[in-house]
C-alpha atoms as a PDB file:
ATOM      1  CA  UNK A   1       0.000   0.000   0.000  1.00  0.00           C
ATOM      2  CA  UNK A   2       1.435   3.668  -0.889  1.00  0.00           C
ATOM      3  CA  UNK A   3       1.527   5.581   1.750  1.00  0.00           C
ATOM      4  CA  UNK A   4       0.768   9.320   1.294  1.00  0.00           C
ATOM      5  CA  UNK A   5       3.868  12.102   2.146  1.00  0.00           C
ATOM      6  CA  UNK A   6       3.169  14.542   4.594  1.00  0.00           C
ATOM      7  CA  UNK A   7       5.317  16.897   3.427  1.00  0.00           C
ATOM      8  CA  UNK A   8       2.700  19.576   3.535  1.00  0.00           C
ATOM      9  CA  UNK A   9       0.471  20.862   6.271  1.00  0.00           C
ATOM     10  CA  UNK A  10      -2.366  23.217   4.403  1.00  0.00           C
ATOM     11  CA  UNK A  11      -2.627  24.717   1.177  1.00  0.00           C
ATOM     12  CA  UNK A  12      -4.165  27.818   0.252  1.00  0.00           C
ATOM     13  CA  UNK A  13      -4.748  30.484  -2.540  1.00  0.00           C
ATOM     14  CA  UNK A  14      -3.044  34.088  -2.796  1.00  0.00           C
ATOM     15  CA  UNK A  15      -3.913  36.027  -5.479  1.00  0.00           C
ATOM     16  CA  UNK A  16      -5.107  32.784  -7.550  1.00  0.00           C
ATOM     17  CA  UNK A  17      -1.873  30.696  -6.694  1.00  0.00           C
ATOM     18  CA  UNK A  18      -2.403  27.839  -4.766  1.00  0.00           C
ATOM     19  CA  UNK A  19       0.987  28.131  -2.118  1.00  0.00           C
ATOM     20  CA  UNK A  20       1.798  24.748   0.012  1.00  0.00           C
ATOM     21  CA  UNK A  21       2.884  25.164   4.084  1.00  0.00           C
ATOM     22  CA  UNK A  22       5.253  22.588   4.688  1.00  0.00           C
ATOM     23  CA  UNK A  23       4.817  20.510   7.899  1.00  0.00           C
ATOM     24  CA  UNK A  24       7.370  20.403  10.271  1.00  0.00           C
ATOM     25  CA  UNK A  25       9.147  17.344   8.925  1.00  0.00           C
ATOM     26  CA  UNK A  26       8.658  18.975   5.088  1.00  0.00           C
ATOM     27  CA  UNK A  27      10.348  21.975   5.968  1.00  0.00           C
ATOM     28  CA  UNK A  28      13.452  20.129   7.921  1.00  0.00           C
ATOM     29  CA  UNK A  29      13.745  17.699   4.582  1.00  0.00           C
ATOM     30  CA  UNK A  30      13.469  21.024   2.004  1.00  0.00           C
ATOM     31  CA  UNK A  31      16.091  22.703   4.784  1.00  0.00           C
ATOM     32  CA  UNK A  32      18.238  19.826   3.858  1.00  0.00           C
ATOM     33  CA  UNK A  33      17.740  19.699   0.015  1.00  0.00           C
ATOM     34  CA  UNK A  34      18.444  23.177  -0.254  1.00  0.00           C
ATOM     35  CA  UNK A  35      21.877  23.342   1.914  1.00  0.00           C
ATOM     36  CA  UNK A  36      22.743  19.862  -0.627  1.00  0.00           C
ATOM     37  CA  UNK A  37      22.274  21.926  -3.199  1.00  0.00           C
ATOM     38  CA  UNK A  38      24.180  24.862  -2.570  1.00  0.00           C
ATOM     39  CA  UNK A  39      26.973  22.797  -1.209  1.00  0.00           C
ATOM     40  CA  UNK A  40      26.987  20.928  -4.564  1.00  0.00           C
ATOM     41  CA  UNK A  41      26.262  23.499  -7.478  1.00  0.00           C
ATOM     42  CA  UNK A  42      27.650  27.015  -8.242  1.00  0.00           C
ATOM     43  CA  UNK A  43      24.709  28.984 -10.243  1.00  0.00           C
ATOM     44  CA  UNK A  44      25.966  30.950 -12.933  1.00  0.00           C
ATOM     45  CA  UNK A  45      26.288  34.823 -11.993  1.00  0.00           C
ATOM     46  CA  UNK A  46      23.208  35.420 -14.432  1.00  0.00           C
ATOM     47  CA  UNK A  47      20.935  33.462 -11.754  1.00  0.00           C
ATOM     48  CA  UNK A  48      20.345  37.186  -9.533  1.00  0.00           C
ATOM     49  CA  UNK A  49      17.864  35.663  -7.366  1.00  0.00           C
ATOM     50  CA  UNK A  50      20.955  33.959  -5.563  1.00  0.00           C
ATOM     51  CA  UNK A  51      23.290  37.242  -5.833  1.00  0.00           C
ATOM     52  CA  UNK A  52      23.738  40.143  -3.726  1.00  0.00           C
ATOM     53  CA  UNK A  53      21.029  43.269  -4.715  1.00  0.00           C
ATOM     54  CA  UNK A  54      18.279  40.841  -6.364  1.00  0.00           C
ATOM     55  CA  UNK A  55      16.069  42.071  -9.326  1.00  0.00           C
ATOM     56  CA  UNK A  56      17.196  45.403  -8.530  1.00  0.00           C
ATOM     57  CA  UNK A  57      21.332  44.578  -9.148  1.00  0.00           C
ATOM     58  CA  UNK A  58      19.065  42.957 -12.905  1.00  0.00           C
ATOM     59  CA  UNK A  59      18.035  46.171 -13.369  1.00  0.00           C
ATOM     60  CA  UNK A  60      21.099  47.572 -13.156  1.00  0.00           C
ATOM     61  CA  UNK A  61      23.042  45.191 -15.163  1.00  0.00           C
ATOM     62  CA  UNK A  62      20.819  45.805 -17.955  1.00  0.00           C
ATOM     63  CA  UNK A  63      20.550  49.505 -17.783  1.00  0.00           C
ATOM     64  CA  UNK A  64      23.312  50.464 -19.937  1.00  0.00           C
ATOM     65  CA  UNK A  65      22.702  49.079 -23.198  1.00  0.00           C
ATOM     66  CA  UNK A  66      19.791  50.558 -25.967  1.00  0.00           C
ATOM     67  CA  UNK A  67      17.046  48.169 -25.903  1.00  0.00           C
ATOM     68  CA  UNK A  68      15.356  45.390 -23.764  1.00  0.00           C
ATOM     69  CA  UNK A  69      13.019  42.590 -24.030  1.00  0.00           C
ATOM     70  CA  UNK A  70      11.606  40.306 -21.065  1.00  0.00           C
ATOM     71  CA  UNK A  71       9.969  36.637 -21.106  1.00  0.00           C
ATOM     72  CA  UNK A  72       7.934  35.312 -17.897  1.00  0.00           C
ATOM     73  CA  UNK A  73       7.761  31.676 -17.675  1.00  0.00           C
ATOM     74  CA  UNK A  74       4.151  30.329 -16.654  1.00  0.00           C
ATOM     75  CA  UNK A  75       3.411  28.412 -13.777  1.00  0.00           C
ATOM     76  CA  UNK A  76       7.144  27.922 -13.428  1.00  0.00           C
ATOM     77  CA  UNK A  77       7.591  25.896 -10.046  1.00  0.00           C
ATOM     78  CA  UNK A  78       4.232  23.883 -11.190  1.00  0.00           C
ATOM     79  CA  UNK A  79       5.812  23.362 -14.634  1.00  0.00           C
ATOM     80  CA  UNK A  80       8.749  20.932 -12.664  1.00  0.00           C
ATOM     81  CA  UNK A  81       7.951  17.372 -12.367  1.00  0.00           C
ATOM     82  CA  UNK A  82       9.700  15.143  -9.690  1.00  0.00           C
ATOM     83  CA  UNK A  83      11.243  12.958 -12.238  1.00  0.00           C
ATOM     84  CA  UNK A  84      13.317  16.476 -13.521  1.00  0.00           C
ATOM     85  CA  UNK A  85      13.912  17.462  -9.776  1.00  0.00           C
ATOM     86  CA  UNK A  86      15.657  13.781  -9.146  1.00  0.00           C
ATOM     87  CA  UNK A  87      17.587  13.676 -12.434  1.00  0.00           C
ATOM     88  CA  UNK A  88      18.997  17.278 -11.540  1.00  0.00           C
ATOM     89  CA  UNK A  89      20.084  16.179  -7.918  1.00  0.00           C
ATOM     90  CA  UNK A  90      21.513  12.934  -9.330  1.00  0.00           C
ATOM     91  CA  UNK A  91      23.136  14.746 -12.210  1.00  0.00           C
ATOM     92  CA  UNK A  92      25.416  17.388  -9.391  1.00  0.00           C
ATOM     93  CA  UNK A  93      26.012  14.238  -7.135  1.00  0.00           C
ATOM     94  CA  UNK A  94      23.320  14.934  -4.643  1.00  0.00           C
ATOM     95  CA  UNK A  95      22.829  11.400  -2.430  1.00  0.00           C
ATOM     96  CA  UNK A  96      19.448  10.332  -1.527  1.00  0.00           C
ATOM     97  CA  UNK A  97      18.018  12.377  -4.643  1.00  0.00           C
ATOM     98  CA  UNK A  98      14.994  10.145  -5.153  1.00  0.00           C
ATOM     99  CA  UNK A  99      13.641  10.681  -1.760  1.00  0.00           C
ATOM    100  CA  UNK A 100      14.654  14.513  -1.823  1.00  0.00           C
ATOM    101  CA  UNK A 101      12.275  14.586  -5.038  1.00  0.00           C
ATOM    102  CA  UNK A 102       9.198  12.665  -3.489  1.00  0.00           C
ATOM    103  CA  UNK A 103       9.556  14.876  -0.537  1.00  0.00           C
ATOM    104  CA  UNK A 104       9.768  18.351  -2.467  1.00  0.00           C
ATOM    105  CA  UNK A 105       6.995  17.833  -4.790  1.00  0.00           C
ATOM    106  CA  UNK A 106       3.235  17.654  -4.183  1.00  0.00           C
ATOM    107  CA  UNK A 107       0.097  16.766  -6.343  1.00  0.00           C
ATOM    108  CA  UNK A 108       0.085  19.176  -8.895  1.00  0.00           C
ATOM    109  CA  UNK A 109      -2.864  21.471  -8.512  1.00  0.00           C
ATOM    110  CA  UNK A 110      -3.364  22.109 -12.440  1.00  0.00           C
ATOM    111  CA  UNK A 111      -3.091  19.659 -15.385  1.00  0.00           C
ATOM    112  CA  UNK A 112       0.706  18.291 -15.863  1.00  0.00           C
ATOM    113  CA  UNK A 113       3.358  17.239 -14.581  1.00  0.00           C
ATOM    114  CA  UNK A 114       1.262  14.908 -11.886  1.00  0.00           C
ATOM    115  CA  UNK A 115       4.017  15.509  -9.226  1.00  0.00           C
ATOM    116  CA  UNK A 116       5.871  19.117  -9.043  1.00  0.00           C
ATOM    117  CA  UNK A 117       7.433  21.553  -7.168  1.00  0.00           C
ATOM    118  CA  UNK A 118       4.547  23.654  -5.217  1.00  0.00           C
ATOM    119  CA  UNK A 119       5.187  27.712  -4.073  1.00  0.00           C
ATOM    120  CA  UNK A 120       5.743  27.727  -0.674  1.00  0.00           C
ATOM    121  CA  UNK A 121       8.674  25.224  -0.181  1.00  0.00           C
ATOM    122  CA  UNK A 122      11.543  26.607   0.764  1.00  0.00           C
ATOM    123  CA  UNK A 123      13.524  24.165  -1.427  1.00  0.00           C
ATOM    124  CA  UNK A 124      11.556  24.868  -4.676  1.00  0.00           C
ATOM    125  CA  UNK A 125      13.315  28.039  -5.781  1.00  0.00           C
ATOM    126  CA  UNK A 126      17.072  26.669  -5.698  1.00  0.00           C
ATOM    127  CA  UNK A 127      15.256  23.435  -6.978  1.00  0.00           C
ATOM    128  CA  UNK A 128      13.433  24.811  -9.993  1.00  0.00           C
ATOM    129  CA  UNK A 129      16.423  27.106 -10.782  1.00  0.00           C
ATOM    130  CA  UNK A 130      18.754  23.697 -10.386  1.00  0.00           C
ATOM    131  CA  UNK A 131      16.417  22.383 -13.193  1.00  0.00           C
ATOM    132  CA  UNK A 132      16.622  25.101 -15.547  1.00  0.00           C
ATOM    133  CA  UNK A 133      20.259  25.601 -15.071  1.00  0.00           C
ATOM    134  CA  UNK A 134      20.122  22.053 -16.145  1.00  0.00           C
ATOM    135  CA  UNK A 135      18.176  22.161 -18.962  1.00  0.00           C
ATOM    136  CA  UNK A 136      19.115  22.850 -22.810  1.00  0.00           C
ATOM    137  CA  UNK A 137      17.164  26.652 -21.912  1.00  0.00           C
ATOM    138  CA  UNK A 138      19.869  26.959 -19.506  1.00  0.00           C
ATOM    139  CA  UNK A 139      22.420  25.355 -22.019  1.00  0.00           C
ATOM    140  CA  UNK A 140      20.750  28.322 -24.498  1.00  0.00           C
ATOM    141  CA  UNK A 141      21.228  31.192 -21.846  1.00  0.00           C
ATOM    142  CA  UNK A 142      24.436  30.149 -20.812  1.00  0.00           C
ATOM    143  CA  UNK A 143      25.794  30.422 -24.147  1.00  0.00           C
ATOM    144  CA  UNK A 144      24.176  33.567 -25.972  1.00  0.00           C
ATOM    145  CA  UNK A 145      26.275  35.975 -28.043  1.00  0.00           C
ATOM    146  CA  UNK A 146      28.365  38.268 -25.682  1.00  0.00           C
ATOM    147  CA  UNK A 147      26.425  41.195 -27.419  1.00  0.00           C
ATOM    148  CA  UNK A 148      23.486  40.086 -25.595  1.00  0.00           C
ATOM    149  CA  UNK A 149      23.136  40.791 -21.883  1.00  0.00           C
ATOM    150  CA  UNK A 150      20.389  38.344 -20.065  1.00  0.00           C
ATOM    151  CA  UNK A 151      19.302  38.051 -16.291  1.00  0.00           C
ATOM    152  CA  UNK A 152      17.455  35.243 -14.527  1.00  0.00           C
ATOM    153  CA  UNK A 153      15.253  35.922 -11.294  1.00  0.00           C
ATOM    154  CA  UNK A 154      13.364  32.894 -10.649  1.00  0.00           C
ATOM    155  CA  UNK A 155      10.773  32.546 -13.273  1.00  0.00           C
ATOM    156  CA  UNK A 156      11.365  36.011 -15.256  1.00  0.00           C
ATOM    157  CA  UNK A 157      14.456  36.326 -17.750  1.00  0.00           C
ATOM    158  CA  UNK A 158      15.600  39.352 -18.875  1.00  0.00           C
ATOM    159  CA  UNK A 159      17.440  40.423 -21.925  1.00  0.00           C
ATOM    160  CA  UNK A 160      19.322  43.461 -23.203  1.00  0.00           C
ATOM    161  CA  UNK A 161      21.450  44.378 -26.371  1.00  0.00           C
ATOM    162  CA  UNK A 162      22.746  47.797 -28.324  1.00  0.00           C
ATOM    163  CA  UNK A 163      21.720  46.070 -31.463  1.00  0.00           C
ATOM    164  CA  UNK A 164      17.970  45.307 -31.940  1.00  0.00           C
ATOM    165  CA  UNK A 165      18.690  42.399 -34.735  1.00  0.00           C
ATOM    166  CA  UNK A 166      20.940  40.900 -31.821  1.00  0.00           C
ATOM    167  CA  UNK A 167      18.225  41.312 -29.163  1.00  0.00           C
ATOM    168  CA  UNK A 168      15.779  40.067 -31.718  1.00  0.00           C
ATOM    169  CA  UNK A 169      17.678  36.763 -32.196  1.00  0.00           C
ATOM    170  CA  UNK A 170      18.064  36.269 -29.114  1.00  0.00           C
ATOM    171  CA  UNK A 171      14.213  36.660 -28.089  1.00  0.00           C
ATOM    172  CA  UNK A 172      12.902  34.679 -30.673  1.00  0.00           C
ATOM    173  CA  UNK A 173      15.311  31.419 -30.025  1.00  0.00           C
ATOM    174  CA  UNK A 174      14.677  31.778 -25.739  1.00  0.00           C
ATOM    175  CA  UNK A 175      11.320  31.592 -27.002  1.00  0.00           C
ATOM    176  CA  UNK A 176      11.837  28.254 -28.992  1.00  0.00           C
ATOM    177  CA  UNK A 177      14.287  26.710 -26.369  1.00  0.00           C
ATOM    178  CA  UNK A 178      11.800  27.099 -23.956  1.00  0.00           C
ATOM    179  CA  UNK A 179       8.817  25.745 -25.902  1.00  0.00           C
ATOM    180  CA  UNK A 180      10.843  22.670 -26.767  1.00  0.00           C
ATOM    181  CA  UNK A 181      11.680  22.268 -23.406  1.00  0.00           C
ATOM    182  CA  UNK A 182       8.068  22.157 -22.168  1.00  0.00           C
ATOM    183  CA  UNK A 183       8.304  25.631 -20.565  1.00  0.00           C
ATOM    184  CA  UNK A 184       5.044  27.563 -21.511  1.00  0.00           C
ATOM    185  CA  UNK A 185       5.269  31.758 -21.152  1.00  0.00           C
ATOM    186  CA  UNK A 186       3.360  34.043 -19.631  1.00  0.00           C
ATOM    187  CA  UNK A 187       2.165  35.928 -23.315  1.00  0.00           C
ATOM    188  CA  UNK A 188       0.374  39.050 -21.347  1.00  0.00           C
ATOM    189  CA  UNK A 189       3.806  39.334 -19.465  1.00  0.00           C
ATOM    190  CA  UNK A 190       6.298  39.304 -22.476  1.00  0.00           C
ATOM    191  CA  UNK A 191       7.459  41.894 -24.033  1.00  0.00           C
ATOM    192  CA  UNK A 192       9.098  41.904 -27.245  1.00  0.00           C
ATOM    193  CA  UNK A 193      12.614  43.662 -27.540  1.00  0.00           C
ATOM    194  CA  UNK A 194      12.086  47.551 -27.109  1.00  0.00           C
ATOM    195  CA  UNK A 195      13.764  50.904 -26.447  1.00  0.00           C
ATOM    196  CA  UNK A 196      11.462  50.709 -23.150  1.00  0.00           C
ATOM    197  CA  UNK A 197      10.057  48.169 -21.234  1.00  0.00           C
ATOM    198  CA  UNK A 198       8.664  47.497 -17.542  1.00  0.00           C
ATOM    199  CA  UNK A 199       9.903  45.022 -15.278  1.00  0.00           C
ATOM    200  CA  UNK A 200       9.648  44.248 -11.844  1.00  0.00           C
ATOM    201  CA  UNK A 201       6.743  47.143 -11.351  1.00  0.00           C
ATOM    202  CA  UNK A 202       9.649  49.307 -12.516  1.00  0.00           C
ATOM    203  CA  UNK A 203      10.375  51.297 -15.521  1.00  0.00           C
ATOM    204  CA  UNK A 204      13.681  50.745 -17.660  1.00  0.00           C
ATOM    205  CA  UNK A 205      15.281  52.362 -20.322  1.00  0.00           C
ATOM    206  CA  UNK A 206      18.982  53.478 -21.378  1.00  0.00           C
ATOM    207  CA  UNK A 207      20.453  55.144 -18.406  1.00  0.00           C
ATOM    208  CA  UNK A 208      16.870  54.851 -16.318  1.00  0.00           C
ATOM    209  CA  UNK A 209      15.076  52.778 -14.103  1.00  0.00           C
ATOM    210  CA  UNK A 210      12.432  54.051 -11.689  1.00  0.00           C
ATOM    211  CA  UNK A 211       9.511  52.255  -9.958  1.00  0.00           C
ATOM    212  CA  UNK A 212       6.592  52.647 -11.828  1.00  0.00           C
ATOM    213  CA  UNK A 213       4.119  55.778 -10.357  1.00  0.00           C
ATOM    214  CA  UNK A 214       1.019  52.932 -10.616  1.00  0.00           C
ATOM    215  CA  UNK A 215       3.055  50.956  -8.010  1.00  0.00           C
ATOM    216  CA  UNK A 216       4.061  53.484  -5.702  1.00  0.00           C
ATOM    217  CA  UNK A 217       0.281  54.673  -6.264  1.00  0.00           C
ATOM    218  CA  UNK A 218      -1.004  51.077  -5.038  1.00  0.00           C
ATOM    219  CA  UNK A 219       1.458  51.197  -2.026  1.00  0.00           C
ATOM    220  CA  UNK A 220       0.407  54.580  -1.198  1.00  0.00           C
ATOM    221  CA  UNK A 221      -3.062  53.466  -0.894  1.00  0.00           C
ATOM    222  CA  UNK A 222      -2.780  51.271   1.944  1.00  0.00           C
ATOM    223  CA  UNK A 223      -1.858  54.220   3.975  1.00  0.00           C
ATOM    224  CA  UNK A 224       1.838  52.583   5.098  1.00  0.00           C
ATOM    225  CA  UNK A 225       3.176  53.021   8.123  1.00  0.00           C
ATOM    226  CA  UNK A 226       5.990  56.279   8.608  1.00  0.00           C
ATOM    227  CA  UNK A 227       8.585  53.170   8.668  1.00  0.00           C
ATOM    228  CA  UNK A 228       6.816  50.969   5.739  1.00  0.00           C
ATOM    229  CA  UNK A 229       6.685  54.187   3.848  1.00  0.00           C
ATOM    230  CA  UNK A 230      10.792  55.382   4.463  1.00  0.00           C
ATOM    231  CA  UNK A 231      11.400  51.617   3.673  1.00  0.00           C
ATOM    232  CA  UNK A 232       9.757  51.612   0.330  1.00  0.00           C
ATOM    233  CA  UNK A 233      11.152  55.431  -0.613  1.00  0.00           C
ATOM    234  CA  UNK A 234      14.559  54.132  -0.109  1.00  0.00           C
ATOM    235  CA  UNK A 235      13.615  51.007  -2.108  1.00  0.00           C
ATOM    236  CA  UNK A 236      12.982  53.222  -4.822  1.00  0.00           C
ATOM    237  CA  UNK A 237      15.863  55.408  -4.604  1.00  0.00           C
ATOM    238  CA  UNK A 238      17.766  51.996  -4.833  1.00  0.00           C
ATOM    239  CA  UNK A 239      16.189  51.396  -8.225  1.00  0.00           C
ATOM    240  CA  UNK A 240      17.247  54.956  -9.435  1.00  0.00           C
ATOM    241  CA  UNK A 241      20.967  55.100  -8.199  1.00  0.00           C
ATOM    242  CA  UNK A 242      23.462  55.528 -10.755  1.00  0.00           C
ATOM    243  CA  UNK A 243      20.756  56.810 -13.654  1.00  0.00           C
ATOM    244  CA  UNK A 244      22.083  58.278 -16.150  1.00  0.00           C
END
């Protein structure tokens, strides 16, 4: 008889995403998994979810160059089966990688894979990323022209260029690496290379980034605390330093 993995104690919706609470054993295993991991594998420096300043050091990094374009991969923790999770661990040496799969992946809540990563693991971000990395879209990223500039945070890639044809070639074969990889996009989320584009809530162009006024609008609106509100301002200011 199969007997049924408490790996998760509730489950619950926010803003239409069905996030996972791990139980007390779940989150000591995904504790585990992820310290594995990071004692095993060195993530490329284009992997800024795992470097120092986050999507705003992504920003940054693309900030200098002409024109932008941005892909959002759909669904991307759901999108990672168990059977991808084990062969990554096995593939970087990781012992015990079939049970560290089984214990890091839940029912799927939509169609397919049956068994993948949930939101709300504390594993499933290196894990997912450990996938991609893995993958022939990580292959593709890896080895792009040096005239294009690209960015990973989490489930969002970024791209940059001076020359639109070289931006353009880029966008278009991400785009077919990751369809024949079985990564679907997010289509109301992309956007197609561009002298201007918005990511993370935040405007960018040559020389400027700057939060976007409809988020600091929405943040505003909940009437912030004095501390919530000098928090955010200097958030923002972060986004802006070094504009040209």
């Amino acid at each position: 008889m199969t007997v049924a993995i408490r790996n998760y104690s509730f489950k619950y919706d926010r803003r239409g995403k069905p996030v996972f609470a791990p139980s007390n054993v779940g989150r000591r295993i995904g504790n585990e998994v992820k310290e594995a991991v990071e004692g095993a594998f060195a993530f490329s420096p284009l992997y800024f979810h795992f470097r120092a300043g986050g999507h705003v050091a992504a920003i940054h990094h693309h900030r200098p160059h002409r024109f932008f374009a941005r892909i959002d991969i759909s669904r991307f923790f759901y999108s990672i089966s168990r059977r991808r999770v084990q062969s990554a661990l096995d593939r970087i040496g990781v012992a015990n990688a079939a049970f560290y799969a089984k214990w890091s992946t839940v029912t799927n809540p939509f169609e397919a894979p049956r068994y993948a990563l949930p939101y709300g693991f504390v594993q499933s971000p290196i894990l997912a990323s450990l996938v991609l990395a893995s993958s022939s879209v990580g292959e593709h990223l890896s080895s792009l022209s040096p005239d294009v500039t690209v960015s990973v945070y989490v489930d969002d890639i970024s791209l940059s260029a001076d020359r639109l044809d070289a931006l353009q070639a880029a966008y278009d074969a991400t785009l077919a690496v990751l369809e024949s990889d079985g990564f679907l996009v997010s289509a109301d989320k992309l956007r197609p290379p561009a002298a201007a584009i918005d990511v993370f809530n935040c405007d960018l162009a040559q020389g400027l980034s700057k939060v976007q006024d409809d988020r600091i609008n929405q943040f505003m609106a909940d009437l912030p605390s004095h501390e919530a509100e000098a928090a955010f301002s200097a958030y923002c200011a972060s986004v802006e330093l070094g504009n040209g």
